[in-house]
C-alpha atoms as a PDB file:
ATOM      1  CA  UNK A   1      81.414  32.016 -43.483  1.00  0.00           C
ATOM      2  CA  UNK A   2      79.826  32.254 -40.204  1.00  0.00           C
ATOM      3  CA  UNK A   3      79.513  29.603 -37.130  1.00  0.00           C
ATOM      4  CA  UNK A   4      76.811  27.851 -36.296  1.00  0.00           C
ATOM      5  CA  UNK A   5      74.399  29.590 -33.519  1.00  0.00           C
ATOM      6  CA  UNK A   6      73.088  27.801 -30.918  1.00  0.00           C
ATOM      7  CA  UNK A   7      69.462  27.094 -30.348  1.00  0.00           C
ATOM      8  CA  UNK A   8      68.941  30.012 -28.024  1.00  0.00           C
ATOM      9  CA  UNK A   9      71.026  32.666 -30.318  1.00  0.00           C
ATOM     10  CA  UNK A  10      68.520  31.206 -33.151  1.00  0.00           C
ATOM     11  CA  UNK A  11      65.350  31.768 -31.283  1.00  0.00           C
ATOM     12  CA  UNK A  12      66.349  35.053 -30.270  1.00  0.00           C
ATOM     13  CA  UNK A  13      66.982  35.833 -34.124  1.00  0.00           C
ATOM     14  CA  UNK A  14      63.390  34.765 -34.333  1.00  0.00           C
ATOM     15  CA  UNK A  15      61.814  37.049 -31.833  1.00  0.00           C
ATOM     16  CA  UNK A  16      63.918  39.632 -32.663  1.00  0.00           C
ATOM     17  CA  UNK A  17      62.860  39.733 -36.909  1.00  0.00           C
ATOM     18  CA  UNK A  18      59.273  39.094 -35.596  1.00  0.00           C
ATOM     19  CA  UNK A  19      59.601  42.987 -33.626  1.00  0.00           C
ATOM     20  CA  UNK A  20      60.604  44.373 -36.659  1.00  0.00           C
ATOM     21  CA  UNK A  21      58.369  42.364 -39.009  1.00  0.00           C
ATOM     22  CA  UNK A  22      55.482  43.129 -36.417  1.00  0.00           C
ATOM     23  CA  UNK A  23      56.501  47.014 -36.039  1.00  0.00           C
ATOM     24  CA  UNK A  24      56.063  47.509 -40.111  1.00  0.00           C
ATOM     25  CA  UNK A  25      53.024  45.503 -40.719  1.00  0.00           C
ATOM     26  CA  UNK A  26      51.444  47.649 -37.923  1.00  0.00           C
ATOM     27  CA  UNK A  27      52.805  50.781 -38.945  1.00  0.00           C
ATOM     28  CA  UNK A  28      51.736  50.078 -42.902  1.00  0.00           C
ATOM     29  CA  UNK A  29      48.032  49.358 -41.173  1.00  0.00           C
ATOM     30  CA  UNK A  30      48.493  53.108 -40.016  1.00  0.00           C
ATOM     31  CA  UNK A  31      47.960  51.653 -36.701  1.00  0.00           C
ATOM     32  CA  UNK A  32      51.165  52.837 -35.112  1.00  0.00           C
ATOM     33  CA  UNK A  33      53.121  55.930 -36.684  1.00  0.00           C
ATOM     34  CA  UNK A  34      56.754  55.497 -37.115  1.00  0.00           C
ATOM     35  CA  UNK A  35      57.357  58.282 -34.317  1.00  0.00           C
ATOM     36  CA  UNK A  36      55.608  56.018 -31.965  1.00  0.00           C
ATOM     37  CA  UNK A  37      57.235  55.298 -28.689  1.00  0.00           C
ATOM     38  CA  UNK A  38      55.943  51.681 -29.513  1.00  0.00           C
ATOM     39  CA  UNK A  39      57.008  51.140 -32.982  1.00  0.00           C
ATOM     40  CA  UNK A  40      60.546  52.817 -31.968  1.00  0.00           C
ATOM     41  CA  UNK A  41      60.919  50.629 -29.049  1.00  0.00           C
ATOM     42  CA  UNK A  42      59.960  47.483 -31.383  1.00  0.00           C
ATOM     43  CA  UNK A  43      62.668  48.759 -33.781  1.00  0.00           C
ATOM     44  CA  UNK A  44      65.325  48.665 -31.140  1.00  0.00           C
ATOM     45  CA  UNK A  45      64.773  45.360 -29.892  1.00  0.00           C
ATOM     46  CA  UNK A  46      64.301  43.533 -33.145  1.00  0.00           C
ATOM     47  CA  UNK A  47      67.290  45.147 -34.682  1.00  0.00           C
ATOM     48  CA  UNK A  48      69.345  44.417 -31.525  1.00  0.00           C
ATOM     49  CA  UNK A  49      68.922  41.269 -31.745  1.00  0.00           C
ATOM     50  CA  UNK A  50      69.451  40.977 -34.785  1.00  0.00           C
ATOM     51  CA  UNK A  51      73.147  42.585 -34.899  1.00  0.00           C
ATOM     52  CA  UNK A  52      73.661  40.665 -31.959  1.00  0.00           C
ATOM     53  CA  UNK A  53      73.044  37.103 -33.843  1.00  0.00           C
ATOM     54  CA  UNK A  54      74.745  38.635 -36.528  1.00  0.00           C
ATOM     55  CA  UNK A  55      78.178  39.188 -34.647  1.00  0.00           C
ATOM     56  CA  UNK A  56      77.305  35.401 -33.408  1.00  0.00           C
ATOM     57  CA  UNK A  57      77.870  34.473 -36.459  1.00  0.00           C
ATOM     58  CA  UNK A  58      79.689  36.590 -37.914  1.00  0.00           C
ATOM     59  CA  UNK A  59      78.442  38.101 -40.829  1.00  0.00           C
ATOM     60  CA  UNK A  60      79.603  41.459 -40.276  1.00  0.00           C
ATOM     61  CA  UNK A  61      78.145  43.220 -42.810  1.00  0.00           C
ATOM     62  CA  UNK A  62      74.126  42.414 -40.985  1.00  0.00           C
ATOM     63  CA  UNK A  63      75.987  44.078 -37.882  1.00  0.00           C
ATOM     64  CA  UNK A  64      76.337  46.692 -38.847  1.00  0.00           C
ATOM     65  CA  UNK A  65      72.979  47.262 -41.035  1.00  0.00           C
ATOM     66  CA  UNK A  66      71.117  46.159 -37.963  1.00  0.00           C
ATOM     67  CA  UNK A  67      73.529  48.047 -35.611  1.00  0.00           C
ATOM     68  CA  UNK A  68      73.249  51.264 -37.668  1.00  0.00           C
ATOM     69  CA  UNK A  69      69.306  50.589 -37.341  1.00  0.00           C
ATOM     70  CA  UNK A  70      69.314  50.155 -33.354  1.00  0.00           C
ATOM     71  CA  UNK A  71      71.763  53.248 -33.001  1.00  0.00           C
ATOM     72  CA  UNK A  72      69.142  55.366 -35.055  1.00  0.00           C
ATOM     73  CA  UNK A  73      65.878  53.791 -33.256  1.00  0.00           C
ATOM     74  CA  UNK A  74      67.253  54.187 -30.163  1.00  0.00           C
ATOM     75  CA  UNK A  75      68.406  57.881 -30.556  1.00  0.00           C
ATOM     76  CA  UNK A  76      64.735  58.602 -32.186  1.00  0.00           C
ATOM     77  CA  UNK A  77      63.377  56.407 -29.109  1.00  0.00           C
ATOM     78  CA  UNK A  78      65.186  58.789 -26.512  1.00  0.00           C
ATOM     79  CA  UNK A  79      64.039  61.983 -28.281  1.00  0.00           C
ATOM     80  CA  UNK A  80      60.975  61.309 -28.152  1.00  0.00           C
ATOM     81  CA  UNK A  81      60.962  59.776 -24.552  1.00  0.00           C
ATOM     82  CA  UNK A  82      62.314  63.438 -23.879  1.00  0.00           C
ATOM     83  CA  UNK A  83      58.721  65.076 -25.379  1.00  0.00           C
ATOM     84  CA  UNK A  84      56.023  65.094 -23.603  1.00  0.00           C
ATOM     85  CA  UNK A  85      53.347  62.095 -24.680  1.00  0.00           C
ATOM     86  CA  UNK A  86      51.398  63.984 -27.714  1.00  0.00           C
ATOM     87  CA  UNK A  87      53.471  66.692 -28.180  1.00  0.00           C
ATOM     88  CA  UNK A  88      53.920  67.367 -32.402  1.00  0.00           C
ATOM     89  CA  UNK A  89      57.752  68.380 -33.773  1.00  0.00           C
END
Protein backbone atom coordinates (compact mmCIF):
# COMPACT_ATOMS: atom_id res chain seq x y z
CA UNK A 1 0.00 0.00 0.00
CA UNK A 2 1.16 3.40 -0.64
CA UNK A 3 1.92 6.53 1.86
CA UNK A 4 0.01 9.21 2.31
CA UNK A 5 0.88 12.39 -0.08
CA UNK A 6 1.01 15.58 1.17
CA UNK A 7 -1.29 18.38 0.25
CA UNK A 8 0.99 19.80 -2.39
CA UNK A 9 1.90 16.18 -4.04
CA UNK A 10 -2.14 15.89 -4.07
CA UNK A 11 -2.81 19.11 -5.81
CA UNK A 12 -0.24 18.52 -8.23
CA UNK A 13 -2.01 15.03 -8.97
CA UNK A 14 -4.92 17.31 -9.61
CA UNK A 15 -3.47 19.65 -12.13
CA UNK A 16 -1.63 17.14 -13.59
CA UNK A 17 -5.03 14.54 -14.50
CA UNK A 18 -6.79 17.87 -15.39
CA UNK A 19 -3.81 18.28 -18.57
CA UNK A 20 -4.57 15.05 -19.62
CA UNK A 21 -8.34 15.09 -19.00
CA UNK A 22 -8.27 18.64 -20.74
CA UNK A 23 -5.86 17.42 -23.73
CA UNK A 24 -8.59 14.48 -24.71
CA UNK A 25 -11.76 16.33 -24.30
CA UNK A 26 -10.17 18.93 -26.68
CA UNK A 27 -8.73 16.61 -28.97
CA UNK A 28 -12.26 14.42 -29.14
CA UNK A 29 -13.86 18.15 -29.98
CA UNK A 30 -11.37 17.89 -33.03
CA UNK A 31 -10.14 21.07 -31.69
CA UNK A 32 -6.55 20.05 -31.21
CA UNK A 33 -5.08 16.95 -33.25
CA UNK A 34 -3.13 14.51 -31.30
CA UNK A 35 0.14 15.63 -33.29
CA UNK A 36 -0.36 19.00 -31.84
CA UNK A 37 2.55 20.65 -30.21
CA UNK A 38 -0.22 21.64 -27.61
CA UNK A 39 -1.97 18.49 -26.95
CA UNK A 40 1.66 16.71 -26.81
CA UNK A 41 2.96 19.20 -24.44
CA UNK A 42 -0.39 18.73 -22.24
CA UNK A 43 0.34 14.97 -22.40
CA UNK A 44 3.76 15.38 -20.93
CA UNK A 45 2.93 17.41 -18.11
CA UNK A 46 -0.18 15.65 -16.95
CA UNK A 47 1.41 12.29 -17.21
CA UNK A 48 4.53 13.60 -15.39
CA UNK A 49 2.90 14.41 -12.78
CA UNK A 50 1.17 11.85 -12.54
CA UNK A 51 4.15 9.14 -12.37
CA UNK A 52 5.65 11.50 -10.18
CA UNK A 53 2.66 11.26 -7.42
CA UNK A 54 2.64 7.83 -8.27
CA UNK A 55 6.33 7.04 -7.10
CA UNK A 56 5.10 9.38 -3.99
CA UNK A 57 3.14 6.93 -3.17
CA UNK A 58 4.22 4.23 -4.38
CA UNK A 59 2.09 2.44 -6.53
CA UNK A 60 4.51 1.38 -8.97
CA UNK A 61 2.58 -0.06 -11.40
CA UNK A 62 0.80 3.97 -12.29
CA UNK A 63 4.67 4.80 -12.70
CA UNK A 64 5.28 3.26 -14.97
CA UNK A 65 1.87 3.52 -17.14
CA UNK A 66 2.21 7.24 -16.71
CA UNK A 67 6.04 7.12 -17.14
CA UNK A 68 5.77 5.00 -20.32
CA UNK A 69 3.12 7.80 -21.42
CA UNK A 70 5.53 10.92 -20.69
CA UNK A 71 8.56 8.99 -22.35
CA UNK A 72 6.32 8.55 -25.57
CA UNK A 73 4.72 12.26 -25.45
CA UNK A 74 7.78 13.68 -24.94
CA UNK A 75 9.71 11.83 -27.77
CA UNK A 76 6.51 12.67 -30.16
CA UNK A 77 6.76 16.34 -28.54
CA UNK A 78 10.55 16.66 -29.66
CA UNK A 79 9.87 15.29 -33.16
CA UNK A 80 7.68 17.41 -33.90
CA UNK A 81 9.40 20.50 -32.23
CA UNK A 82 12.14 19.35 -34.85
CA UNK A 83 9.43 20.03 -38.02
CA UNK A 84 8.80 23.02 -39.08
CA UNK A 85 5.19 24.51 -37.66
CA UNK A 86 2.67 22.97 -40.46
CA UNK A 87 4.78 20.73 -42.01
CA UNK A 88 2.60 17.10 -42.77
CA UNK A 89 4.64 13.49 -42.11
Amino acid sequence: MGTEPGLVWRALSVVGFLFLVGAYVVNQRGRCPPTSRRYLFANVVGSGLLAAYSAVIREWVFVALEGFWCAASLWALVRELGRPRGAQE
